[in-house]
C-alpha atoms as a PDB file:
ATOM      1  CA  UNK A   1       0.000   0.000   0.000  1.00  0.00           C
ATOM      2  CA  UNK A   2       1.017   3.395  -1.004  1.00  0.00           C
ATOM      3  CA  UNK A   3       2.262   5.541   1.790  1.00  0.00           C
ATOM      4  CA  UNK A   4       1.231   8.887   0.704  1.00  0.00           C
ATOM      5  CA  UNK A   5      -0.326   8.815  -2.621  1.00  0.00           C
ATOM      6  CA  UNK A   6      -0.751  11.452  -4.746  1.00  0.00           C
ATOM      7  CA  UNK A   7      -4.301  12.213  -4.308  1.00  0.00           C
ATOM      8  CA  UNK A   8      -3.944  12.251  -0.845  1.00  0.00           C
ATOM      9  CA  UNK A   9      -2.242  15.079  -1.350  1.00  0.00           C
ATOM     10  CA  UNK A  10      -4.054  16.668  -4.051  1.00  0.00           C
ATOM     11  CA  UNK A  11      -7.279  16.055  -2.156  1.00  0.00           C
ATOM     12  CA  UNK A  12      -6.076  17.963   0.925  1.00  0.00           C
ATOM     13  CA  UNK A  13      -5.000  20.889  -1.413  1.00  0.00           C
ATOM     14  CA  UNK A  14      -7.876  21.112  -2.627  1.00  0.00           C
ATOM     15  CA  UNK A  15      -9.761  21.280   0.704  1.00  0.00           C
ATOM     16  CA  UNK A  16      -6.962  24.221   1.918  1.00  0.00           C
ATOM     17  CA  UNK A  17      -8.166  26.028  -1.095  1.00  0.00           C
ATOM     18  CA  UNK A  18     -11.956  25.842  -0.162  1.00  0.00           C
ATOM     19  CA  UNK A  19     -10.610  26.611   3.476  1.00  0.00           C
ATOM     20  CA  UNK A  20      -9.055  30.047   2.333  1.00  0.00           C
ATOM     21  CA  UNK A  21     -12.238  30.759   0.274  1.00  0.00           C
ATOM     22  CA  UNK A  22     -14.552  30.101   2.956  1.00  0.00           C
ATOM     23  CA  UNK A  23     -15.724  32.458   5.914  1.00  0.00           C
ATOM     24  CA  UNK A  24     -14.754  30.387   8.441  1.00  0.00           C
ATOM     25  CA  UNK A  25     -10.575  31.240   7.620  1.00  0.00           C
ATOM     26  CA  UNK A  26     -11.359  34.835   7.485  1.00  0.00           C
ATOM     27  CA  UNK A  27     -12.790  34.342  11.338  1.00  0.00           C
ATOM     28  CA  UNK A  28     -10.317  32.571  12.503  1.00  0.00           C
ATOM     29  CA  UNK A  29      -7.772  34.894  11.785  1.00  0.00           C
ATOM     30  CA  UNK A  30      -5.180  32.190  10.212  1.00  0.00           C
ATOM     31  CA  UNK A  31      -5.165  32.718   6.751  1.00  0.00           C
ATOM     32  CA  UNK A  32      -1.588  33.240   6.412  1.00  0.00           C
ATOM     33  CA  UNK A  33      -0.544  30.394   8.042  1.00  0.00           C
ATOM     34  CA  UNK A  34      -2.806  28.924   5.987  1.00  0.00           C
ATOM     35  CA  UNK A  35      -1.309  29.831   3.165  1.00  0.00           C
ATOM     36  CA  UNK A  36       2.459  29.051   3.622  1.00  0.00           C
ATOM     37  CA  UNK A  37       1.181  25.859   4.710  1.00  0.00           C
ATOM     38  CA  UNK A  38      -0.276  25.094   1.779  1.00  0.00           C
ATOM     39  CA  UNK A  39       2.966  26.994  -0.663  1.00  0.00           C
ATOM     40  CA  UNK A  40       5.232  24.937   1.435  1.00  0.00           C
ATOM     41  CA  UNK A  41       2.712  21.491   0.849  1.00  0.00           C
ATOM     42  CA  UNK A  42       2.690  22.314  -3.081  1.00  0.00           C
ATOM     43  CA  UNK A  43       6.852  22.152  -2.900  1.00  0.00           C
ATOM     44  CA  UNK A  44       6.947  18.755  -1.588  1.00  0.00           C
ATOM     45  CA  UNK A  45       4.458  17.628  -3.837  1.00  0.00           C
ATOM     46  CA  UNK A  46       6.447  16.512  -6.737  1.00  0.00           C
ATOM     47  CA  UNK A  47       8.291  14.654  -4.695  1.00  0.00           C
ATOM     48  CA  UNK A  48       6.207  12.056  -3.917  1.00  0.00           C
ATOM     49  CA  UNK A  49       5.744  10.108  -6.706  1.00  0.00           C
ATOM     50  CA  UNK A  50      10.243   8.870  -6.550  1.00  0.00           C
ATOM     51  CA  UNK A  51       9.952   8.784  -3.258  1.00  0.00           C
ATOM     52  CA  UNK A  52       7.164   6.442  -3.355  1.00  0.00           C
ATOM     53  CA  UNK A  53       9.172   4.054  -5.587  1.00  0.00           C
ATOM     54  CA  UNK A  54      12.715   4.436  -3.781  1.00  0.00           C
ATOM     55  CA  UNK A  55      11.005   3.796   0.180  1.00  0.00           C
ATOM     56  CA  UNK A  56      11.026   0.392   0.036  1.00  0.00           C
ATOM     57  CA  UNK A  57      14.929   0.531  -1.157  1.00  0.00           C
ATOM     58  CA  UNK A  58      15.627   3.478   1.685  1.00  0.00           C
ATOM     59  CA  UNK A  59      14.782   3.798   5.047  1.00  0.00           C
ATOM     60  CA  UNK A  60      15.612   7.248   5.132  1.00  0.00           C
ATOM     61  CA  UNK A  61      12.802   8.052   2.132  1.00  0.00           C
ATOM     62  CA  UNK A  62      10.436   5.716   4.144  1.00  0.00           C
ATOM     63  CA  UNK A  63      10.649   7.714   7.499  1.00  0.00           C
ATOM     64  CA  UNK A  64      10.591  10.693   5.495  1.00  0.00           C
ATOM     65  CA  UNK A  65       7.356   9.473   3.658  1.00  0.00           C
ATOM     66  CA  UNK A  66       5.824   8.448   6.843  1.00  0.00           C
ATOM     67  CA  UNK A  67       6.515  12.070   8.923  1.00  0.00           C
ATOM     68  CA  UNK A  68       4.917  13.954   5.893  1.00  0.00           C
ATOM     69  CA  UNK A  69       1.932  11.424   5.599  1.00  0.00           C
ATOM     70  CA  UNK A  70       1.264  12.331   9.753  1.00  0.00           C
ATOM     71  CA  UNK A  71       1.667  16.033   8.845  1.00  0.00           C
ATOM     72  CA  UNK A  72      -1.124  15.718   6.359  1.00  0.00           C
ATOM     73  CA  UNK A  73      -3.472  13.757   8.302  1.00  0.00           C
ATOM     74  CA  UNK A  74      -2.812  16.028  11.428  1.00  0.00           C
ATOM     75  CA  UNK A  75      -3.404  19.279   9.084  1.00  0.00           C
ATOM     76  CA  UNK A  76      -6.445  17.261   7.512  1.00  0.00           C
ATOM     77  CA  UNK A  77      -8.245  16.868  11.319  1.00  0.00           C
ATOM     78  CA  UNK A  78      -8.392  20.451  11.926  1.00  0.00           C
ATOM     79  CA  UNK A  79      -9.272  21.362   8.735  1.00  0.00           C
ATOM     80  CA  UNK A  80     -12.205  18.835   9.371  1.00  0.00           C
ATOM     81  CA  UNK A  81     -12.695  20.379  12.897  1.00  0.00           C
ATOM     82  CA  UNK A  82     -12.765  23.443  12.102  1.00  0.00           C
ATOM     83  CA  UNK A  83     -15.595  22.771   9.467  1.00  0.00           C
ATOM     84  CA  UNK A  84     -18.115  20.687  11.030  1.00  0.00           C
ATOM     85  CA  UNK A  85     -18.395  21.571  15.428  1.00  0.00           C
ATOM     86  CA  UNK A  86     -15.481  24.335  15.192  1.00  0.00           C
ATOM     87  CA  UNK A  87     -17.091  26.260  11.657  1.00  0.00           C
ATOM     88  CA  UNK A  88     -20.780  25.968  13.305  1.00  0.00           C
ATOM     89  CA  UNK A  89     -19.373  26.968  16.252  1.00  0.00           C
ATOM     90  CA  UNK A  90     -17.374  30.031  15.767  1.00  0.00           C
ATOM     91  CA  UNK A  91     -20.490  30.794  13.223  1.00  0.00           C
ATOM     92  CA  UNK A  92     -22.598  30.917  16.167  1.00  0.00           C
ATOM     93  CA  UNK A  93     -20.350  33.200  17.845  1.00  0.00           C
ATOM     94  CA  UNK A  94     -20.121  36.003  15.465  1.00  0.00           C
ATOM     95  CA  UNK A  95     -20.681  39.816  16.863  1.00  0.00           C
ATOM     96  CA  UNK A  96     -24.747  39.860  17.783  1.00  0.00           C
ATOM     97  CA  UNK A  97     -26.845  41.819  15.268  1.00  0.00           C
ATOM     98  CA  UNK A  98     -28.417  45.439  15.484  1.00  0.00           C
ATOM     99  CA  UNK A  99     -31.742  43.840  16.987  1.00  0.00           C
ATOM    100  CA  UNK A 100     -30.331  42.268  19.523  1.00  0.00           C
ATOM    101  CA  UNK A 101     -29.601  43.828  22.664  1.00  0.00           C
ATOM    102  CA  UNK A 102     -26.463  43.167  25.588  1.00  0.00           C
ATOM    103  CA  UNK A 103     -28.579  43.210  28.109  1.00  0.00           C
ATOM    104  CA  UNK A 104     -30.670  39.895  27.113  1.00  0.00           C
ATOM    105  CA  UNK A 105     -27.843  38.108  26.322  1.00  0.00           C
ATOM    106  CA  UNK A 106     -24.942  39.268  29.013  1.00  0.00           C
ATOM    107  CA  UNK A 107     -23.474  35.738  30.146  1.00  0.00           C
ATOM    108  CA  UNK A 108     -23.836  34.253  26.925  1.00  0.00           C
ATOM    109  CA  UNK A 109     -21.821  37.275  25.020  1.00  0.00           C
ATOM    110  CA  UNK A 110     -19.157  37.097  27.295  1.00  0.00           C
ATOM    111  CA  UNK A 111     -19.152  32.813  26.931  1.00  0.00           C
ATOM    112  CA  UNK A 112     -18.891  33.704  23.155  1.00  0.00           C
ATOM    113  CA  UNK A 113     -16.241  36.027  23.360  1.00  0.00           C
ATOM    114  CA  UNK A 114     -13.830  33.944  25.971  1.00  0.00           C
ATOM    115  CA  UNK A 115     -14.625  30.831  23.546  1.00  0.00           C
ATOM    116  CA  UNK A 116     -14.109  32.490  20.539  1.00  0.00           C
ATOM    117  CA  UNK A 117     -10.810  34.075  21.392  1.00  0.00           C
ATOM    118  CA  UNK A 118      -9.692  30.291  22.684  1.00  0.00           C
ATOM    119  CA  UNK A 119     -11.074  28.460  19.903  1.00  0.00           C
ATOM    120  CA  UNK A 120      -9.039  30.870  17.089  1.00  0.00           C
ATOM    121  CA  UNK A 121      -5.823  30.116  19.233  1.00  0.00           C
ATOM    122  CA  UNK A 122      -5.910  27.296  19.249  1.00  0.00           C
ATOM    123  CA  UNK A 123      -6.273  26.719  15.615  1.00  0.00           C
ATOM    124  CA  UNK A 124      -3.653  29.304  14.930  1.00  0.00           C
ATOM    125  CA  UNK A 125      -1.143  27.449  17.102  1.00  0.00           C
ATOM    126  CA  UNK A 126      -2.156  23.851  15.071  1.00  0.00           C
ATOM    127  CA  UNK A 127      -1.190  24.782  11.992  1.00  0.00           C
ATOM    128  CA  UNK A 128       2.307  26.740  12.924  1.00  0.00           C
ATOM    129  CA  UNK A 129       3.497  24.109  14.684  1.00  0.00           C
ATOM    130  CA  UNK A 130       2.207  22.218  11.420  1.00  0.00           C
ATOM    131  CA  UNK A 131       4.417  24.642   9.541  1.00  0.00           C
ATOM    132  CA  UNK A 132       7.025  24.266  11.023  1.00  0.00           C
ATOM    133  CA  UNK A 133       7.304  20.471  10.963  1.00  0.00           C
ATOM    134  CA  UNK A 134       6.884  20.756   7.406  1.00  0.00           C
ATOM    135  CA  UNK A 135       9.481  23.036   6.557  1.00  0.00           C
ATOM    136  CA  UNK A 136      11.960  20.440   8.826  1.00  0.00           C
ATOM    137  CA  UNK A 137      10.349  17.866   6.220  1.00  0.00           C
ATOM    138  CA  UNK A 138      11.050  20.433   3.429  1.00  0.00           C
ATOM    139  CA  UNK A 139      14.357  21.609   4.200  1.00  0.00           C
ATOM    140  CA  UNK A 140      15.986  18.035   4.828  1.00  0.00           C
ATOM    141  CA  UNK A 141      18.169  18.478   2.295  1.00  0.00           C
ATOM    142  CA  UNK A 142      19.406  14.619   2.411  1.00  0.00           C
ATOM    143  CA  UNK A 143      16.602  13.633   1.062  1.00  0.00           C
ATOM    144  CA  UNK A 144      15.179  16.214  -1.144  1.00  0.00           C
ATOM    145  CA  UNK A 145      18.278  16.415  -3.335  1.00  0.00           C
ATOM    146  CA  UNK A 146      18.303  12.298  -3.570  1.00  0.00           C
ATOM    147  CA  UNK A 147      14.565  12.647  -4.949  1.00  0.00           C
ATOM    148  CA  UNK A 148      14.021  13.220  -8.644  1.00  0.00           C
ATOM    149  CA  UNK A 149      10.700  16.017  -8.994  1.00  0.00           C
ATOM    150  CA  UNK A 150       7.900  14.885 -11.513  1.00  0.00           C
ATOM    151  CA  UNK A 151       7.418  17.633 -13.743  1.00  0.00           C
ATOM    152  CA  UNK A 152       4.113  19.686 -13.240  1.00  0.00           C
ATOM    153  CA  UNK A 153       1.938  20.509 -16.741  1.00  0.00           C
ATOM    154  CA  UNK A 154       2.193  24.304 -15.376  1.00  0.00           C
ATOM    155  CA  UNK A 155       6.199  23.832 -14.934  1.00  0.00           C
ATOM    156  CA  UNK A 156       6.257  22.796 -18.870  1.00  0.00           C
ATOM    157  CA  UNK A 157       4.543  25.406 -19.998  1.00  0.00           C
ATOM    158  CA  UNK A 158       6.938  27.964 -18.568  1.00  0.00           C
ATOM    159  CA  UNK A 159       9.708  25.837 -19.873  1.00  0.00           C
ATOM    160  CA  UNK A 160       9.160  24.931 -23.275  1.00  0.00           C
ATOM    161  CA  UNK A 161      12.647  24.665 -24.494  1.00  0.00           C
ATOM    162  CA  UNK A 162      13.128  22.024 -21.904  1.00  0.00           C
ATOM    163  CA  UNK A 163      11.270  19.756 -23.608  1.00  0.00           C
ATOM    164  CA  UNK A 164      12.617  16.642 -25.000  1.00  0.00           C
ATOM    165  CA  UNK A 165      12.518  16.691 -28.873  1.00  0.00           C
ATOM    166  CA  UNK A 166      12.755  13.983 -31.203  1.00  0.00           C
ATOM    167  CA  UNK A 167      14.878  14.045 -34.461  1.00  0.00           C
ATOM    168  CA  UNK A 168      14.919  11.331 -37.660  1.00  0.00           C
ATOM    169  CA  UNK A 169      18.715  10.688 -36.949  1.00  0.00           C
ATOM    170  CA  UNK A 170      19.069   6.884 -37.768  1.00  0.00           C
ATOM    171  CA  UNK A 171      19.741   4.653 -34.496  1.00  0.00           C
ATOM    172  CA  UNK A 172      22.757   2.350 -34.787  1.00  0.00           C
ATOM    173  CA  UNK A 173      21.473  -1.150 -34.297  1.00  0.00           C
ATOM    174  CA  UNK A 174      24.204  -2.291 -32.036  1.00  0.00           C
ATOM    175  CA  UNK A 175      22.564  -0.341 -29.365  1.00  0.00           C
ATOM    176  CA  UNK A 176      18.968  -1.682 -29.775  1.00  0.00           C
ATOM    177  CA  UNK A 177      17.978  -4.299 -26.875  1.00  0.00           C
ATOM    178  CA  UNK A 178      16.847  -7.387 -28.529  1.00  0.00           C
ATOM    179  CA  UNK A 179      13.569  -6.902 -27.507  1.00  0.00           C
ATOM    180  CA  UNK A 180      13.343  -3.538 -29.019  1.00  0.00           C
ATOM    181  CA  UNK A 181      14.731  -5.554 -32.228  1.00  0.00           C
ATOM    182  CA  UNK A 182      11.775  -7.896 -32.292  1.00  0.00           C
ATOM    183  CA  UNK A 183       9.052  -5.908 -31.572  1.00  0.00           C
ATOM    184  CA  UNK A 184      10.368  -3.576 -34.118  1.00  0.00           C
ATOM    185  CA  UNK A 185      10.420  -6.449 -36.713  1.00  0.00           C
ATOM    186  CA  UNK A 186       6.748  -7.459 -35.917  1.00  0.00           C
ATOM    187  CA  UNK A 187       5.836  -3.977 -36.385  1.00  0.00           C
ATOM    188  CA  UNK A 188       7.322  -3.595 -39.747  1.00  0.00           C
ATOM    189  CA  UNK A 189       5.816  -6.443 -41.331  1.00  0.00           C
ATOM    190  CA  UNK A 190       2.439  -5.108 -40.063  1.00  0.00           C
ATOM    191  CA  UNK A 191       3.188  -1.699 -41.817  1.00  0.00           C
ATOM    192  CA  UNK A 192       4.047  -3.593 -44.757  1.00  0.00           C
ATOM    193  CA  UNK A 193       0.813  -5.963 -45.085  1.00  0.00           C
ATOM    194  CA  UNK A 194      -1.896  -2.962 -44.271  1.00  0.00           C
ATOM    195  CA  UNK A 195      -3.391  -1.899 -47.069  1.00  0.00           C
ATOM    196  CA  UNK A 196      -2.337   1.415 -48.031  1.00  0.00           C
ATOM    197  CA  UNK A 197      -5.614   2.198 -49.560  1.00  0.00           C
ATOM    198  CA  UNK A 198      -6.740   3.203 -46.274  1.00  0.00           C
ATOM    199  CA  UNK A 199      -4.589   5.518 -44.118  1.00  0.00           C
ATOM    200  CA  UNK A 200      -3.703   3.011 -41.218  1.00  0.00           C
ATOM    201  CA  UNK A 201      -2.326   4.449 -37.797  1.00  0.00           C
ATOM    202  CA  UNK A 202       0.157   2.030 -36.019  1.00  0.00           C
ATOM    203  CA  UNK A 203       0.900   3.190 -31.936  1.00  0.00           C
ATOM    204  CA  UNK A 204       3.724   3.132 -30.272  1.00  0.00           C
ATOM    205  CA  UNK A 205       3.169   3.180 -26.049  1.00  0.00           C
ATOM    206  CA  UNK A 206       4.551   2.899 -23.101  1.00  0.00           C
ATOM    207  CA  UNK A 207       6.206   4.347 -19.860  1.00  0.00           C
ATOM    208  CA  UNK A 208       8.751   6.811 -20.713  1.00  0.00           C
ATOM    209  CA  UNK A 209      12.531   5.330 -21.122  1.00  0.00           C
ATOM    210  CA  UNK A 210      11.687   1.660 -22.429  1.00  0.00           C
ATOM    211  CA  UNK A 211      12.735   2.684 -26.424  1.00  0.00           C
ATOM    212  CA  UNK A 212       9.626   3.754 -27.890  1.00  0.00           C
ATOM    213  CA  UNK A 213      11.710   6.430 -30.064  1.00  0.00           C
ATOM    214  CA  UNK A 214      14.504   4.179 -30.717  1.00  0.00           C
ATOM    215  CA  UNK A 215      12.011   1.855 -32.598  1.00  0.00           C
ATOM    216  CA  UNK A 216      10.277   4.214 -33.971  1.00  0.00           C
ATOM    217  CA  UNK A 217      14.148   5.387 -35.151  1.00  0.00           C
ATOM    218  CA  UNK A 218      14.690   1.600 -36.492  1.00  0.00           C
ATOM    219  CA  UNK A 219      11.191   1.451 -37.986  1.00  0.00           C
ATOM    220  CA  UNK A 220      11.596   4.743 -40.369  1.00  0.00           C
ATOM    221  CA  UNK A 221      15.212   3.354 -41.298  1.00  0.00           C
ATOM    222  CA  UNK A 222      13.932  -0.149 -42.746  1.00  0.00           C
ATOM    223  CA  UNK A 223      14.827  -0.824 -46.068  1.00  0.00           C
ATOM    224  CA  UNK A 224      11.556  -2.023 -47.067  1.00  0.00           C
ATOM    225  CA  UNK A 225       9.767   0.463 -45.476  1.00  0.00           C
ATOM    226  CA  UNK A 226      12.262   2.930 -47.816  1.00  0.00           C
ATOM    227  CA  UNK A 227      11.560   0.969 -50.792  1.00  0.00           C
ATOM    228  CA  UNK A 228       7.193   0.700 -50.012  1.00  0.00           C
ATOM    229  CA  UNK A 229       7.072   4.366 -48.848  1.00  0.00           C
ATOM    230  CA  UNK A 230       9.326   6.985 -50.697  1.00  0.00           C
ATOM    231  CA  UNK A 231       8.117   9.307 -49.217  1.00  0.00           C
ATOM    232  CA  UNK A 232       8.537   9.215 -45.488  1.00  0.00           C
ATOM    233  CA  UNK A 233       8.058  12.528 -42.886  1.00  0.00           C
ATOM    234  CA  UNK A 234       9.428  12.695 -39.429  1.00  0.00           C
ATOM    235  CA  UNK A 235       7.118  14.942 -37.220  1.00  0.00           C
ATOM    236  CA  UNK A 236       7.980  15.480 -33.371  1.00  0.00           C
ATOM    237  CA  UNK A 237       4.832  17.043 -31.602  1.00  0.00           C
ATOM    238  CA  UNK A 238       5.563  18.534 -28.352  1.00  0.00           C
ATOM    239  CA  UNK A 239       2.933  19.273 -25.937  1.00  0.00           C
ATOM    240  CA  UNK A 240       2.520  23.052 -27.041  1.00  0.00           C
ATOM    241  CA  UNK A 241       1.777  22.843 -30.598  1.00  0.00           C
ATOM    242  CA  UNK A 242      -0.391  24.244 -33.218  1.00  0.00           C
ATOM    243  CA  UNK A 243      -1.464  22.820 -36.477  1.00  0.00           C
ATOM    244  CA  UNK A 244       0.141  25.032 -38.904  1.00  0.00           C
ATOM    245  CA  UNK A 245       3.207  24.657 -36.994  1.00  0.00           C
ATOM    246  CA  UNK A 246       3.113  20.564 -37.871  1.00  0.00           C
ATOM    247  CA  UNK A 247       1.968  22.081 -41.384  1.00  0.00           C
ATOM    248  CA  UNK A 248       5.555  23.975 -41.906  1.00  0.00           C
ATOM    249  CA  UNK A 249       7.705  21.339 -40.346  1.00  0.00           C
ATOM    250  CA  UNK A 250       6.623  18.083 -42.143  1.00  0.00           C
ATOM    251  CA  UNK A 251       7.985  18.841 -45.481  1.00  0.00           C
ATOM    252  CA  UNK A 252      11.534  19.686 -43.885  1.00  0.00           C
ATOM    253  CA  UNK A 253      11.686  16.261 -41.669  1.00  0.00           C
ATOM    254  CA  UNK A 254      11.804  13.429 -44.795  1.00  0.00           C
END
């Protein structure tokens, strides 16, 4: 069983986000802990996913996994306490309205205000002691530079040049595995029997790093997929693309 999986993360960002948008973090008074709680949560995040495969191989990344998972769960009980009793109760101890008067309600204003005043402290001292255990998670620089971070969609965007790019450069066969080899040979004799008639798509998929390109590179090479296709285009599409930009670049990649 996963220690902290990713949408146990991602489902307790999301409920810091509702937190900060509801009333009930404006009455508490804690919305910048809040916050750098959540910054600080966000920065660990990518994280997860190598450190999930390399616990079982590291003790270290285990007890690391484990402290964060506690962090969560303790940040996760008083968001959910100060939702359901605390959120109804500090609701229920907002300032009285114009109708009502101090005199009718003496004892219980001064209940209200004592409780109040307790109940935000209390919540405000939760989450910076949370803070600062996670920022001893954060900054445990042992671990954090041993940990490879998975790439966020937002993080490619602002990076676009860092994105790997494929070129038709042939791929010596003394480096292709002889699996690669096979499957590429089964492949080819597909390509060769489809009717070209109809324009036939043939995938290649899989987990990154297991020589989809390199067949792919051993594939447009073939002799006899030279001599049944003259013409033959090379087309890398990145993740940010537009269709005239595949327009201008096919004719240039044969």
């Amino acid at each position: 069983m996963a220690m902290i999986p990713d949408f146990l993360v991602t489902r307790y960002l999301t409920k810091l986000t509702d937190l900060l948008e509801g009333e009930i973090c404006k009455v508490l008074g804690v919305k910048e802990e809040i916050k750098k709680f959540q910054r600080r949560l966000e920065r660990l995040s990518p994280y997860l996913q190598d450190a999930e495969q390399k616990r079982h191989q590291d003790n270290r990344v285990n007890t690391w996994l484990r402290d964060l998972k506690g962090i969560v769960y303790d940040a996760e009980d008083i968001i959910e306490f100060c939702t359901i009793p605390g959120g109804s109760e500090l609701m229920s101890l907002q300032p009285l309205s114009s109708s009502s008067t101090l005199v009718s309600r003496p004892f219980t204003l001064l209940a209200s205000c004592f409780a109040c005043t307790k109940f935000r402290h209390e919540i405000a001292v939760s989450f910076e002691r949370l803070n600062d255990r996670l920022k001893e998670i954060r900054d445990d620089s042992e671990i954090i530079t041993g940990l490879v971070p998975l790439m966020s969609h937002q993080w490619l965007q602002d990076h676009p040049t860092s994105q790997r790019l494929t070129t038709s450069l042939e791929v010596k066969a003394d480096i292709l595995g002889a699996k690669i080899e096979d499957d590429a040979q089964t492949l080819i004799r597909l390509i060769l029997k489809h009717d070209h008639k109809d324009n036939g798509v043939f995938g290649i998929v899989g987990m990154g790093g297991i020589g989809k390109t390199t067949m792919a590179h051993k594939i447009f090479h073939d002799e006899r997929i030279k001599n049944n296709f003259p013409t033959r285009i090379w087309i890398c599409v990145s993740k940010n693309y537009t269709r005239i930009e595949l327009l201008k670049i096919g004719p240039t990649n044969k």
